[in-house]
Protein backbone atom coordinates (compact mmCIF):
# COMPACT_ATOMS: atom_id res chain seq x y z
CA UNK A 1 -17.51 -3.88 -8.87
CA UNK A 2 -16.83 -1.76 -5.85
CA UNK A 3 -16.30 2.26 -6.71
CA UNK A 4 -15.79 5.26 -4.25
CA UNK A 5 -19.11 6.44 -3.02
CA UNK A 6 -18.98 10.47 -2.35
CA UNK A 7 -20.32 12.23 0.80
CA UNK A 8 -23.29 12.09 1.91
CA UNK A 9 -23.41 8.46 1.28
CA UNK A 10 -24.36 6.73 4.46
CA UNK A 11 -21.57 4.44 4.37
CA UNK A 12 -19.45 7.28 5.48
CA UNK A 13 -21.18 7.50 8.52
CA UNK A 14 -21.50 4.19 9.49
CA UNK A 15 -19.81 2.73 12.06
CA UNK A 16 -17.67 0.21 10.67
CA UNK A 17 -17.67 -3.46 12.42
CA UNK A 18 -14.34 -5.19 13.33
CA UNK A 19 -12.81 -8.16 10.92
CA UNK A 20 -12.82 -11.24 12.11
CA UNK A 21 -11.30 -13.40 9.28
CA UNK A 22 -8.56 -12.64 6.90
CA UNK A 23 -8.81 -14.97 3.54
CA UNK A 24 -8.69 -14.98 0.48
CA UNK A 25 -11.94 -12.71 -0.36
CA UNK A 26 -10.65 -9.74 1.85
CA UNK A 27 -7.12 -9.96 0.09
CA UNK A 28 -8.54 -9.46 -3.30
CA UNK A 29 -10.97 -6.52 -1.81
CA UNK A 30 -7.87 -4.59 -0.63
CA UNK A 31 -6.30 -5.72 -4.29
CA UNK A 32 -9.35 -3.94 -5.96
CA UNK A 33 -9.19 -0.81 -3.42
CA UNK A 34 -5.50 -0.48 -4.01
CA UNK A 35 -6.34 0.09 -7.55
CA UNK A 36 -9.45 2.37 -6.64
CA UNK A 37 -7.03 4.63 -4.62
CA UNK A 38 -4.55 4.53 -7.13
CA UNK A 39 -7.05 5.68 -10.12
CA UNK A 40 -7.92 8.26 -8.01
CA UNK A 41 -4.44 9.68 -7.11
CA UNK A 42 -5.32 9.59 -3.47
CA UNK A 43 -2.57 8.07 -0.49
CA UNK A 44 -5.26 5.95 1.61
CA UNK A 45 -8.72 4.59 1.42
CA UNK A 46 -11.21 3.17 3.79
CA UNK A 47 -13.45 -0.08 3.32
CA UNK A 48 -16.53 2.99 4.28
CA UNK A 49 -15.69 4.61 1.12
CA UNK A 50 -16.52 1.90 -0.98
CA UNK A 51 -19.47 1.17 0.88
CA UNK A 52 -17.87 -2.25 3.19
CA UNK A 53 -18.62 -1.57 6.74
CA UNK A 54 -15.69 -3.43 8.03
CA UNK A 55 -12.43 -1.57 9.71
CA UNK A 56 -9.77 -1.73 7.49
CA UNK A 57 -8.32 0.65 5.75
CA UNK A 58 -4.82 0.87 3.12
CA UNK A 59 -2.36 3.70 2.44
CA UNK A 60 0.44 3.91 -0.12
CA UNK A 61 1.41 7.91 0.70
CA UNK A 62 3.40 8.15 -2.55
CA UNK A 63 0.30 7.18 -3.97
CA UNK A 64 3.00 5.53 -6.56
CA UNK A 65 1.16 2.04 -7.81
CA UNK A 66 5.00 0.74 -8.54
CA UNK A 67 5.98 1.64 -4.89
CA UNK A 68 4.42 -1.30 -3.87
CA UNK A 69 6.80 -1.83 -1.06
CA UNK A 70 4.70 1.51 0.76
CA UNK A 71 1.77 -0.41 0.33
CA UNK A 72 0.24 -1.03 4.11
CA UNK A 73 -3.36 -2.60 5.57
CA UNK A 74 -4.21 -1.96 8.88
CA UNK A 75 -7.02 -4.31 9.98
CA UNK A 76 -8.84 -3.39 13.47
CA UNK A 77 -6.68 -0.61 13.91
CA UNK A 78 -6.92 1.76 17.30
CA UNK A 79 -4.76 4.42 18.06
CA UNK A 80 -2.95 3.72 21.73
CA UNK A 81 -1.04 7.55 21.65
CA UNK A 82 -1.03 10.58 20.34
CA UNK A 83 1.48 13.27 20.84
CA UNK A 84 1.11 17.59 20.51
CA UNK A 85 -0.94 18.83 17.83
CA UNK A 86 -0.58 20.37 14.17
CA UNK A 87 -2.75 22.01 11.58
CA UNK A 88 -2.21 20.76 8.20
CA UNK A 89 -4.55 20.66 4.81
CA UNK A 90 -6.61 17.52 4.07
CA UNK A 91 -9.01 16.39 1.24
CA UNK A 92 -10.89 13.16 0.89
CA UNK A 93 -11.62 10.51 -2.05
CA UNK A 94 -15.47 11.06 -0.88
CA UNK A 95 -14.92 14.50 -0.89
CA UNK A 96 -13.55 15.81 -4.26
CA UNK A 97 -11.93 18.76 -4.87
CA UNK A 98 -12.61 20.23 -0.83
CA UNK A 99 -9.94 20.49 1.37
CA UNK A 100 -9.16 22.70 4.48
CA UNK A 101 -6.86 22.76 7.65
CA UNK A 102 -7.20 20.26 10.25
CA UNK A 103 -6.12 20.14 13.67
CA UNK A 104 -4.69 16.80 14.69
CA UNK A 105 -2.07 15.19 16.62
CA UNK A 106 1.44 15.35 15.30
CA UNK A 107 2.55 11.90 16.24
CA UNK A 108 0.43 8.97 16.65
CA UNK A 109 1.07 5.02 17.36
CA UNK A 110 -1.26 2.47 16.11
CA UNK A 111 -1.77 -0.99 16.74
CA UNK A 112 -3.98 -3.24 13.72
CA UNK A 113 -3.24 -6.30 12.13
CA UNK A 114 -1.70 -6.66 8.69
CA UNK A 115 -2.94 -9.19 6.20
CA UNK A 116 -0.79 -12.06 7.13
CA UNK A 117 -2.29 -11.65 10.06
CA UNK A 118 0.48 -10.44 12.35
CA UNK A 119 -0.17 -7.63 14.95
CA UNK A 120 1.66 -4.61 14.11
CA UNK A 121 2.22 -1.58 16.20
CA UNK A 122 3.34 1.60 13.89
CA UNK A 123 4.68 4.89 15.12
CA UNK A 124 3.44 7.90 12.18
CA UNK A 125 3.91 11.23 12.03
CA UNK A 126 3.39 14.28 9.13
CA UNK A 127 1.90 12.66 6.78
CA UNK A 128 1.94 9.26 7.20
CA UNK A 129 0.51 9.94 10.65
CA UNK A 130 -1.85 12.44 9.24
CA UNK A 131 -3.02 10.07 6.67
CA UNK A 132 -3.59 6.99 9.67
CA UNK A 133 -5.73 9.26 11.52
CA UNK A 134 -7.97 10.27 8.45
CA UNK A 135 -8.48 6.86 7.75
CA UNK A 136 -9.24 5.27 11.25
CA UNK A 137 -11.65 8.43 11.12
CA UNK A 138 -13.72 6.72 7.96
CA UNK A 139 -14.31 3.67 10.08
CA UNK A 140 -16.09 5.50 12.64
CA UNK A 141 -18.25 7.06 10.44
CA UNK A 142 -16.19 10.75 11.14
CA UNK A 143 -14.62 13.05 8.13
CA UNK A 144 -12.09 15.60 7.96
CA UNK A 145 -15.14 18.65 7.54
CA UNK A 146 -16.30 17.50 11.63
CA UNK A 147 -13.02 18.79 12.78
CA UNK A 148 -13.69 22.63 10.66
CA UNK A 149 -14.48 25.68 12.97
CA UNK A 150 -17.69 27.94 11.80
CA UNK A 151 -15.41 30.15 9.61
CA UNK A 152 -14.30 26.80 7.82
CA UNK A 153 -17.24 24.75 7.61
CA UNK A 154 -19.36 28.45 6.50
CA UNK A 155 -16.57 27.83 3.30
CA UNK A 156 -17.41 24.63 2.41
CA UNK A 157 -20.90 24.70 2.87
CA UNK A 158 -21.80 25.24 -1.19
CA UNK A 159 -19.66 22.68 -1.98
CA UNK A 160 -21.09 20.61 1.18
CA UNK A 161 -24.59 21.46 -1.04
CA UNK A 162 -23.14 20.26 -3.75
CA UNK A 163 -22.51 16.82 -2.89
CA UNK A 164 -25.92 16.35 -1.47
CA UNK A 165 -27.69 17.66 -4.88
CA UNK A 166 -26.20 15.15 -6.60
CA UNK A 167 -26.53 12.54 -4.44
CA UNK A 168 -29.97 12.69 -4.07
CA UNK A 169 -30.71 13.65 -7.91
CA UNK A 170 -28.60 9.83 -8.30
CA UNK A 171 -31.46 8.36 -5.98
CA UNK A 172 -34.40 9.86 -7.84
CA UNK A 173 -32.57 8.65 -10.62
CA UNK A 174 -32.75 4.83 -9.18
CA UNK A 175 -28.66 5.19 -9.41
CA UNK A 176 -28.60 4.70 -5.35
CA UNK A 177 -31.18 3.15 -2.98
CA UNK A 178 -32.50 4.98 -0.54
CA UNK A 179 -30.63 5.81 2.72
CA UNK A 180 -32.56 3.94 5.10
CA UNK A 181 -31.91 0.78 2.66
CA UNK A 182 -28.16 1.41 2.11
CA UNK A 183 -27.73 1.18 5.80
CA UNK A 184 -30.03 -1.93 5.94
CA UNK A 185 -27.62 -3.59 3.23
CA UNK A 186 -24.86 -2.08 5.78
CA UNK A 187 -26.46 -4.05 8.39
CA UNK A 188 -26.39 -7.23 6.97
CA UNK A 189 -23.59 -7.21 4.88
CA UNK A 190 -21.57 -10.42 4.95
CA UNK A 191 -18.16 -10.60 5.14
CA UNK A 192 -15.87 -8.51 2.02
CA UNK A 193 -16.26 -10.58 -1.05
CA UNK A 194 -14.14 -9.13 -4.31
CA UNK A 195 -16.67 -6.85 -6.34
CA UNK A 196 -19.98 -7.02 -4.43
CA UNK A 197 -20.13 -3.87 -2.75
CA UNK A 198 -22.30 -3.81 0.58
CA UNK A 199 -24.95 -1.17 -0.37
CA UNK A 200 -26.67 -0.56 -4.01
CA UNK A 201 -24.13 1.24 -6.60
CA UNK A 202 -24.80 3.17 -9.09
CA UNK A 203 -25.66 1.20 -12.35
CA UNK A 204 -23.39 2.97 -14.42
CA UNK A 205 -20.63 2.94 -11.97
């Protein structure tokens, strides 16, 4: 069964690789990360945080499971523009209860493929843009906290602590692998099958 994995999970800093087959197996991955995202209340999840190293990512930002017509994949995506710059507040699935400012660009185009397939190029902007640029992030192994100045990142650094107590108390525990074996399962993880994750999960998870 797949689950969110929190920072400092490798996952999140691996460098996803691109797709190179949509079937049957990736539809029902994005089914079961739909719900995921939904349990969690967030807008947008990528395959990183549940420990798939391939780039895709979804986004609903009502995060309303009956607004299933603002349900969106983007498969391969890459950002082609990006226009002025805003500072808005951001949290992350991986990151729970942290959020700060980031700096980003207003208004961004991307280009990915949906899951039928079909190339898509989508103009975003405020949230929706925000939300693209977060994601695509994930898949590069980058997070919202790289972007913080020293004043920001000096207030999330107990929380930053935090995180990294309890995910290494959940390896001594035999809950998690260790990192250097979570990014060998990275390595040769197969293509997205519903509910095998790519890296050791936690038993009770």
């Amino acid at each position: 069964m797949l689950h969110i994995v929190k920072f400092p999970h490798p996952a999140l800093r691996y460098a996803s690789r691109p797709v190179e087959r949509i079937d049957d197996d990736l539809r029902a991955v994005v089914r079961e990360m739909f719900t995921l995202m939904y349990e969690a209340r967030g807008v947008g999840l990528a395959a990183n945080q549940v420990a798939l190293p391939f780039r895709f990512f979804i986004l609903n930002v009502t995060a309303d499971p009956e607004q299933k017509d603002q349900e969106l994949v983007f498969i391969n995506p890459e950002i082609v523009k990006r226009h002025s710059w805003d500072d808005d507040e951001e949290g992350c699935l991986s990151l729970p209860g942290l959020y700060s400012k980031v700096r980003r660009p207003k208004k961004i185009r991307v280009r990915a493929f949906n899951l039928a397939g079909e190339q898509i190029e989508v103009e975003g902007d405020e949230l929706f843009g925000r939300a693209i640029q977060h994601e695509t992030d994930h898949l590069d192994g980058k997070l919202f906290i790289d972007y913080l100045g020293p004043l920001a990142r000096h207030g999330v650094k107990g929380k930053l602590r935090e995180f990294e107590s309890e995910f290494r108390q959940a390896q001594k525990e035999g809950r998690y692998a260790s990192d250097e074996e979570i990014v060998k399962g990275l390595d040769a993880a197969p293509a997205p099958s519903p509910g095998e994750p790519a890296a050791p999960a936690p038993t009770d998870a």
